[in-house]
Protein backbone atom coordinates (compact mmCIF):
# COMPACT_ATOMS: atom_id res chain seq x y z
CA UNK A 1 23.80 2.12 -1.61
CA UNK A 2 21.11 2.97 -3.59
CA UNK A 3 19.57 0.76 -5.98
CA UNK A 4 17.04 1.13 -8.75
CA UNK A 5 13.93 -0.44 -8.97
CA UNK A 6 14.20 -1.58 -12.72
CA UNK A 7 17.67 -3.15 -11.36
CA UNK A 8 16.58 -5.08 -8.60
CA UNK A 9 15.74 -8.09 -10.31
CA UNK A 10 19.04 -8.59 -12.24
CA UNK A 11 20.90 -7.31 -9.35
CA UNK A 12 18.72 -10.39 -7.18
CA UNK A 13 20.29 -12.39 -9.65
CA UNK A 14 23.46 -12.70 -8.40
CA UNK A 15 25.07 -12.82 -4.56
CA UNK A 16 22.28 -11.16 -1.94
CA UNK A 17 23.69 -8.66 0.04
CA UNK A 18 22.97 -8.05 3.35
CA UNK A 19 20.65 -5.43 4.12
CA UNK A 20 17.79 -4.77 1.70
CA UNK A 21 15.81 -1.56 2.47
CA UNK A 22 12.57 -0.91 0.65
CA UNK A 23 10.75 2.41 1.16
CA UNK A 24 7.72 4.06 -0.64
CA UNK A 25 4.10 4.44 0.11
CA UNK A 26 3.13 2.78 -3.03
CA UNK A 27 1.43 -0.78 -1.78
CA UNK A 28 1.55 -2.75 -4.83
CA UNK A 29 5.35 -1.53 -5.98
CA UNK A 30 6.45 -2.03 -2.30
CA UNK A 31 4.80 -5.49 -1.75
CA UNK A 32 6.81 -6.85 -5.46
CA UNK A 33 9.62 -5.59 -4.31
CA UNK A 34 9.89 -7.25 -1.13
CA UNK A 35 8.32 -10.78 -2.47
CA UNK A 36 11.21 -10.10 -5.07
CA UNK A 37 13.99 -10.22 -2.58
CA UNK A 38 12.07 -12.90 -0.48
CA UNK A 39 11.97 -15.16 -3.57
CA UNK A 40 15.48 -14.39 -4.54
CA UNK A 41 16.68 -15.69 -0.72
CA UNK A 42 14.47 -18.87 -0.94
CA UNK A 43 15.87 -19.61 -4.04
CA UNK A 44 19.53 -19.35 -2.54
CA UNK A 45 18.81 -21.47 0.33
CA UNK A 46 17.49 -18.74 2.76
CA UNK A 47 14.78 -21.02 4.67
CA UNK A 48 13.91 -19.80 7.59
CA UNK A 49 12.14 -16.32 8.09
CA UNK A 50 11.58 -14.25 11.22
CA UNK A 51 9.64 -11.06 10.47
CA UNK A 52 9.54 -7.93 13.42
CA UNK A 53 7.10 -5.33 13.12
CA UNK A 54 8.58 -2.34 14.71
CA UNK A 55 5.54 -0.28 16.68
CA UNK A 56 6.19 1.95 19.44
CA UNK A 57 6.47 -0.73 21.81
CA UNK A 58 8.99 -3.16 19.85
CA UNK A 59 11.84 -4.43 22.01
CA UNK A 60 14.60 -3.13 19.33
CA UNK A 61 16.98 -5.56 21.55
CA UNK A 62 15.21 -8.93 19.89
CA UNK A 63 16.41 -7.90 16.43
CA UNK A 64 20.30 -7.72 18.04
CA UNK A 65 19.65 -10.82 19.49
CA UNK A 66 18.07 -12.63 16.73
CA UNK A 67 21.11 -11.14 14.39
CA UNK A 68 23.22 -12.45 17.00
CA UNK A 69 22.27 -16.55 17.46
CA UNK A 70 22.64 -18.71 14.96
CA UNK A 71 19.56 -20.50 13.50
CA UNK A 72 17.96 -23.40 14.68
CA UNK A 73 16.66 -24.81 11.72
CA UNK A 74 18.04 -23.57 8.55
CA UNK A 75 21.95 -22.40 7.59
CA UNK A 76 20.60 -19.26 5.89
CA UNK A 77 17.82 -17.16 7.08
CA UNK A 78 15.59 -14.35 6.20
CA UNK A 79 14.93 -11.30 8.91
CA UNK A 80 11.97 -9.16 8.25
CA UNK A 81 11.59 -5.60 9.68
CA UNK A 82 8.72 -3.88 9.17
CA UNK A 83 8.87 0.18 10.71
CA UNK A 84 5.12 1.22 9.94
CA UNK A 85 6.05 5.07 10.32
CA UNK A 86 9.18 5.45 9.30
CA UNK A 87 11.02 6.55 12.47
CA UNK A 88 12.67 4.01 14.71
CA UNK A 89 13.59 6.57 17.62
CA UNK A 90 16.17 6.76 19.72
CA UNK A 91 16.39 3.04 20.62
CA UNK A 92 15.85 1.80 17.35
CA UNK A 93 18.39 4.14 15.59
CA UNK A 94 21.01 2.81 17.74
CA UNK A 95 19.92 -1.06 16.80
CA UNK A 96 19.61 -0.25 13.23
CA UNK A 97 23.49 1.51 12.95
CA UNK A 98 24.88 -1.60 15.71
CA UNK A 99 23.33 -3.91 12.95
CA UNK A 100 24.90 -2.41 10.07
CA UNK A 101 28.31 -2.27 11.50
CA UNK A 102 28.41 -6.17 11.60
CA UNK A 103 25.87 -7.57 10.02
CA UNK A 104 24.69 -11.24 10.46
CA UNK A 105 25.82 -13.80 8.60
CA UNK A 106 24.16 -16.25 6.35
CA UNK A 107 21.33 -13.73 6.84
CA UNK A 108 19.29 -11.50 4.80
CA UNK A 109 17.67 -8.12 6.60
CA UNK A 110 14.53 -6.98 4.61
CA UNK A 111 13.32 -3.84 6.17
CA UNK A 112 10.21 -2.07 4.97
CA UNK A 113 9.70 1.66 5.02
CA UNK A 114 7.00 3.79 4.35
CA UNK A 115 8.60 7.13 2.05
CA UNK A 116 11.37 9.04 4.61
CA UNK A 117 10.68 13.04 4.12
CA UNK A 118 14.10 15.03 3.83
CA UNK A 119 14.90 15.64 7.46
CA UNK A 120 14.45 11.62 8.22
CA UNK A 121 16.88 10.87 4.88
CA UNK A 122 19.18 13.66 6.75
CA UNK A 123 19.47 11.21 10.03
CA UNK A 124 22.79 8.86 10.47
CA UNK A 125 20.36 5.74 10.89
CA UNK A 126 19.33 6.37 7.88
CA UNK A 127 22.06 7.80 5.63
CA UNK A 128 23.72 3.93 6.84
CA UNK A 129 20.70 2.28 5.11
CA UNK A 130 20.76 4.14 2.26
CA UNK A 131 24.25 5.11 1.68
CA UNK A 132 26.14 1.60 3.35
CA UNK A 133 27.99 -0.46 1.74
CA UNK A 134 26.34 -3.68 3.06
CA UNK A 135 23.03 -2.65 2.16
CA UNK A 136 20.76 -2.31 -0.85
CA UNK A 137 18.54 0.86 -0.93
CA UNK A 138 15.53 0.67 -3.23
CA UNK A 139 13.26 3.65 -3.18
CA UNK A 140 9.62 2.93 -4.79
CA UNK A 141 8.17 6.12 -6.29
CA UNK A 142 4.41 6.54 -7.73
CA UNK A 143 3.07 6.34 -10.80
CA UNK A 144 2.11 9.68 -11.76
CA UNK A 145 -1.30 10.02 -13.82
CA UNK A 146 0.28 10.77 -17.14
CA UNK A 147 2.75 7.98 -16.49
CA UNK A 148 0.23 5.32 -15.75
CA UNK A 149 -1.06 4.72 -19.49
CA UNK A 150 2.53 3.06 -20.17
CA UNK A 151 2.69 1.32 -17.06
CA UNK A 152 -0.74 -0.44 -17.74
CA UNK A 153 0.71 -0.84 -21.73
CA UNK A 154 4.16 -2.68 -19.69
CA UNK A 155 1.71 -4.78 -17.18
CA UNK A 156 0.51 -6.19 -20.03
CA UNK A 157 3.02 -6.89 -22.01
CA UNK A 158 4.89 -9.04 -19.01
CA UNK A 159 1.40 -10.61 -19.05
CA UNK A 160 1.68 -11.59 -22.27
CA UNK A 161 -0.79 -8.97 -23.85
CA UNK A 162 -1.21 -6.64 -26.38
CA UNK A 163 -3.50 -3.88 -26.15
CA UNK A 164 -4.60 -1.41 -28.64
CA UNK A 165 -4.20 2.75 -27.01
CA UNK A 166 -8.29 2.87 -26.49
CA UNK A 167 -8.05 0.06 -24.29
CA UNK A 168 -5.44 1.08 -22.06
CA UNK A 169 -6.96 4.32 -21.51
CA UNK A 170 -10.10 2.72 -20.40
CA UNK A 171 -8.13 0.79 -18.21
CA UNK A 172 -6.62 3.95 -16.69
CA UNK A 173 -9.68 5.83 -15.89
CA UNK A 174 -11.75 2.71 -14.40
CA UNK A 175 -8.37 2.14 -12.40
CA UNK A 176 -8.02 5.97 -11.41
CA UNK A 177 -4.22 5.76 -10.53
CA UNK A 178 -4.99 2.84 -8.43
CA UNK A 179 -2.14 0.24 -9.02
CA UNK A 180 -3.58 -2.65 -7.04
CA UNK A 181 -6.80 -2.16 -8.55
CA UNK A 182 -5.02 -1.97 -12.63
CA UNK A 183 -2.88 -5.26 -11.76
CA UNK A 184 -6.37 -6.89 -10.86
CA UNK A 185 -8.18 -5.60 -14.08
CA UNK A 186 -4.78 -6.75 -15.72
CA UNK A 187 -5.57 -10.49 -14.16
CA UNK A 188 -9.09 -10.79 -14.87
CA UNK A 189 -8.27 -9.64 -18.78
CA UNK A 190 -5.44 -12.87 -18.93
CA UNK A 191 -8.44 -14.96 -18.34
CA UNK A 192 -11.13 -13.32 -20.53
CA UNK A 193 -8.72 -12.45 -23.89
CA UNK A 194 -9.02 -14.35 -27.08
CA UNK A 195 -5.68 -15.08 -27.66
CA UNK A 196 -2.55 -11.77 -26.80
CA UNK A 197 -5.11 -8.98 -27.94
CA UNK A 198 -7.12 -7.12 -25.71
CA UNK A 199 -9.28 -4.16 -27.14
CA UNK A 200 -12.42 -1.67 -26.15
CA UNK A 201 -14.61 -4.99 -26.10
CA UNK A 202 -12.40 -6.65 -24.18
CA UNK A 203 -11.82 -4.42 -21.34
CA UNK A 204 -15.72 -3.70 -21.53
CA UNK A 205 -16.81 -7.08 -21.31
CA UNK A 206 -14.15 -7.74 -17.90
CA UNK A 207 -15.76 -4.33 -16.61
CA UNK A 208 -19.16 -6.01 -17.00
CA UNK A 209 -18.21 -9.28 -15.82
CA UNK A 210 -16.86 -8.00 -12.90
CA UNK A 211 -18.89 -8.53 -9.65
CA UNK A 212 -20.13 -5.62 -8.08
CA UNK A 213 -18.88 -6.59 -5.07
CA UNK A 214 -15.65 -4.59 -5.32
CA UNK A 215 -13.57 -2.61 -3.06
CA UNK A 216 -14.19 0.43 -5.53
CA UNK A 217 -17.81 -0.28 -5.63
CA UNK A 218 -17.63 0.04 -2.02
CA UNK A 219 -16.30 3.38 -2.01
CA UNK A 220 -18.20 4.81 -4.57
CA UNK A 221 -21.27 3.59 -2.69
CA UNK A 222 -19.84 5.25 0.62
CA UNK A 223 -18.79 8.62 -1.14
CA UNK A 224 -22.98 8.78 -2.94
CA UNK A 225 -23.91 8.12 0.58
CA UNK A 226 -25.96 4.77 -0.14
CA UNK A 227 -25.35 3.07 3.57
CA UNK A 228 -27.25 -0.08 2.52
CA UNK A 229 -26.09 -0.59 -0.63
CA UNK A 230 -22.04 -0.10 1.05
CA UNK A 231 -22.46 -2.67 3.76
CA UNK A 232 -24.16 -5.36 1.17
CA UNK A 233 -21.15 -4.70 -1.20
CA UNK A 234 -18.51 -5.15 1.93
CA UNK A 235 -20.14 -8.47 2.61
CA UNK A 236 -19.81 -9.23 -0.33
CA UNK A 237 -16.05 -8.43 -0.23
CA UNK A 238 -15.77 -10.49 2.59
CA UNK A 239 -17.59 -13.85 1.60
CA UNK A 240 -15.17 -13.29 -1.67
CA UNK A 241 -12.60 -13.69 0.84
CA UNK A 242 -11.22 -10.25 0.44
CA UNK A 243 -8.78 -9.47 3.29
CA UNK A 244 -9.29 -6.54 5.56
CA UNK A 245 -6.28 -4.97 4.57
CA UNK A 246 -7.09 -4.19 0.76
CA UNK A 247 -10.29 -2.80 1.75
CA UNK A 248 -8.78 -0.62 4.64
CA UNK A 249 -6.30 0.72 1.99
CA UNK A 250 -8.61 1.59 -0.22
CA UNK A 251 -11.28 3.44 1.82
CA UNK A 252 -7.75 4.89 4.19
CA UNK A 253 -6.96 6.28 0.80
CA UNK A 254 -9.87 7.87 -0.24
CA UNK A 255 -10.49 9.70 3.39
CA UNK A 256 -6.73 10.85 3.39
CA UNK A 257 -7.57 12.73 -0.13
CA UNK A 258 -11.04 13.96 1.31
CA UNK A 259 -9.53 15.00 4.43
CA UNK A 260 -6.70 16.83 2.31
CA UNK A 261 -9.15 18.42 -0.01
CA UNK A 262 -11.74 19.21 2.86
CA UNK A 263 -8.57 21.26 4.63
CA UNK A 264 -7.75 23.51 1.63
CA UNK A 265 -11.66 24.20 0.96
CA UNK A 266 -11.77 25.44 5.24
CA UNK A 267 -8.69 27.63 4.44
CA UNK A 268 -10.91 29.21 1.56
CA UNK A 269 -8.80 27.73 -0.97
CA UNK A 270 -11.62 26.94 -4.28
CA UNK A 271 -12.69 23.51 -4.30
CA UNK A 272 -11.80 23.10 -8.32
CA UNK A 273 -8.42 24.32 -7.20
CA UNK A 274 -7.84 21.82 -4.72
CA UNK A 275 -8.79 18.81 -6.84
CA UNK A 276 -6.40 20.07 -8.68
CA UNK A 277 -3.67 20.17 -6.50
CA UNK A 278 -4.59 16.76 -4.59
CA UNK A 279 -2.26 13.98 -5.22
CA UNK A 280 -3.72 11.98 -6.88
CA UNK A 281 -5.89 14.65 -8.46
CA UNK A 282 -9.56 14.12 -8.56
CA UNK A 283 -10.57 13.51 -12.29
CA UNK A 284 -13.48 15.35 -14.13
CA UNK A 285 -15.62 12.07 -13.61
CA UNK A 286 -15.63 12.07 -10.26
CA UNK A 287 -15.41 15.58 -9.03
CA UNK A 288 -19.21 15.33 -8.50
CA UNK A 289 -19.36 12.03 -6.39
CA UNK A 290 -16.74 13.72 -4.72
CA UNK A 291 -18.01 16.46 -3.77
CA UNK A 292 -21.39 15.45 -2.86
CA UNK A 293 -19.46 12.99 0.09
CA UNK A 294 -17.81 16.71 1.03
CA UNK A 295 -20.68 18.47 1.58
CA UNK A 296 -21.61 15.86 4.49
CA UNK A 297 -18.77 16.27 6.77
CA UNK A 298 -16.56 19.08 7.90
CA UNK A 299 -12.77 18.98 7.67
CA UNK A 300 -12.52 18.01 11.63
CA UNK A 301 -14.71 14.73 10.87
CA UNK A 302 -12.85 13.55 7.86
CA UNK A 303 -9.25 13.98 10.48
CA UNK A 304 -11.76 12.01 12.54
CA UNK A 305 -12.16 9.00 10.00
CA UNK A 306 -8.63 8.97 9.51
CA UNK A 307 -7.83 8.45 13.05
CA UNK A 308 -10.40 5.64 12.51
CA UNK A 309 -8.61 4.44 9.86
CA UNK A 310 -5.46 4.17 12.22
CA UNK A 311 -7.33 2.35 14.95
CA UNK A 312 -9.22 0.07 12.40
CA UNK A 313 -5.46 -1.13 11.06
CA UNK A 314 -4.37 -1.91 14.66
CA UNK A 315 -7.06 -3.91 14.81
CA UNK A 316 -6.03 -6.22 11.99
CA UNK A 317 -2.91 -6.11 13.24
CA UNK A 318 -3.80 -7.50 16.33
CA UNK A 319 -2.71 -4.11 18.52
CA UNK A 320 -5.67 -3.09 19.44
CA UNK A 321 -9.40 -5.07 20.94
CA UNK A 322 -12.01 -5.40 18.70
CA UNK A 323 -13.51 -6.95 15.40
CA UNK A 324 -11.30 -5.00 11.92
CA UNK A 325 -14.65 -6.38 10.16
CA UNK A 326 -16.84 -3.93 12.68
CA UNK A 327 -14.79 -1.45 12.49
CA UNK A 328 -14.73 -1.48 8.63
CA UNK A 329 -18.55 -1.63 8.71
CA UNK A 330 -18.78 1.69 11.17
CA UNK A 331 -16.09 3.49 8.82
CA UNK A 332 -18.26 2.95 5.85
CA UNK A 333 -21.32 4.35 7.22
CA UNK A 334 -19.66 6.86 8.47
CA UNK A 335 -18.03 7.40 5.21
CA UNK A 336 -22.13 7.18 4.21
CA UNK A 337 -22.77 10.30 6.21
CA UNK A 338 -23.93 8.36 9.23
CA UNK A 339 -22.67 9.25 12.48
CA UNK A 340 -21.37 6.57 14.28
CA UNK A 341 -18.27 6.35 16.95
CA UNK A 342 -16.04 3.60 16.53
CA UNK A 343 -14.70 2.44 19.93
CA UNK A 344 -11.17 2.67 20.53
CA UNK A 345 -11.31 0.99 23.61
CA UNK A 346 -12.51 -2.37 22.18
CA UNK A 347 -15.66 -1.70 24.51
């Protein structure tokens, strides 16, 4: 059944069920809401953890099995299913619905889900997970732009802050609809606030104290086509200790919107139009940047980053040969309007 994000806390309050299912393409919202129900098991005894991540070459039979024995070194467990894109096929339809008709006991199924489009929600698989009785659906939406003022005004207040209106919009336009990067601005002002108020000044003087080694240094760097400048800042990220992921996000995210906006612009659609119509839309202040990094590469090379992109995060995950730091490196020059081929065959 479905449940609501503002409800999952209380609701983790009380007896876990056994099936949680959390889908959305939001990374910060998603990643709470699975430590949530992680934290919530631990707390009720749930000490061991297996986690699956479900690619096109997962054995769907391992999760049956695991479901199936009985745990080796803890009464209650925690299983983790990860299904990067959303669709499970054939085999893993059939696992997911033999699952749900008896579900383990003494065990918790987390299963992560990127947003499922109309026809997926349509499927039996997943009309069990989301309608079932046994599980807990929990469906992460975004933060739209004009929502993201009061979600910056409620971060702080569970932070134990108080901030006057000018200061959260500063917050929102440095941030740009970027919830990772507004919970980190939200951190840095915890330790840099006199006391619970944080105003202009305040936000300022974080902004300022803020390295410039930052992931959206990085890309602003890539996008004004500075190459040397972009690869100082992303060594930078790394000897901060920054993990490949959060910069692949980032940079994934800003070639899917250029790639989106480069596609309407080929189809003769006006480029003020489509940043416009991008989600998220490209504000005023950046429209230039933007567009500068637009006029380097067509709409088939930005398809080409993505792809890229794709390879770069197998990397990481250790599916494909090759260094995620190289790869990351080539992307941003690339990004820098320097034409490089990234190696997909880890040669």
């Amino acid at each position: 059944m479905k449940l609501n994000p503002t409800q999952l806390n209380k609701h983790l309050q009380g007896n876990l069920s056994p099936v949680y299912v959390i889908s959305g393409d939001e990374p910060l919202l998603c990643q709470e809401a699975t430590d949530a129900v992680r934290n919530a098991a631990r707390q009720q005894g749930y000490s061991e953890r297996q986690v699956f991540n479900a690619d096109n070459s997962f054995d769907w039979g391992n999760l049956l099995q695991a479901g199936a024995s009985l745990s080796l070194f803890a009464e209650k467990r925690i299983l983790e299913l990860r299904i990067p894109n959303g669709k499970p096929g054939d085999k893993g339809a059939a696992a997911l619905l033999e699952y749900l008709a008896r579900p383990a006991e003494d065990t918790v199924l987390l299963i992560s889900l990127p947003k499922l489009d109309g026809s997926t929600q349509k499927t039996k698989w997943a009309k069990a997970l989301i309608d079932g009785q046994d599980s807990q659906f929990v469906q992460i939406w975004p933060v739209e732009v004009a929502q993201l003022p009061q979600w910056i005004r409620q971060r702080l207040a569970s932070a134990g802050l108080n901030a006057t209106a000018e200061a959260v919009d500063m917050i929102a336009v440095r941030v740009e609809g970027n919830l990772l990067a507004a919970a980190q601005e939200i951190e840095k002002l915890k330790l840099l606030a006199e006391g619970t108020q944080v105003d202009v000044d305040t936000v300022q003087a974080a902004v300022a104290d803020s390295a410039r080694f930052d992931v959206f240094g990085l890309i602003d760097a890539a996008l004004n086509g500075e190459a040397a400048h972009a690869l100082r800042i992303l060594e930078g990220l790394r000897g901060e200790g920054v993990e490949p992921p959060v910069i692949l996000w980032a940079l994934a995210r800003e070639i899917r919107l250029l790639a989106g906006i480069a596609q309407q612009f080929a189809q003769g659609i006006p480029l003020e139009k489509a940043f416009s119509s991008a989600r998220p839309p490209v504000w005023d202040k950046r429209r230039p940047l933007v567009s500068k990094a637009l006029q380097r590469l067509s709409a088939a090379r930005w398809s080409a980053l993505l792809q890229d992109a794709q390879h770069i995060d197998a990397q990481i995950k250790g599916q494909a040969p090759g260094d995620p730091w190289s790869g990351l490196s080539m992307l941003t020059l690339n990004l820098c309007g320097q034409r490089f081929g990234l190696s997909h065959s880890g040669i």
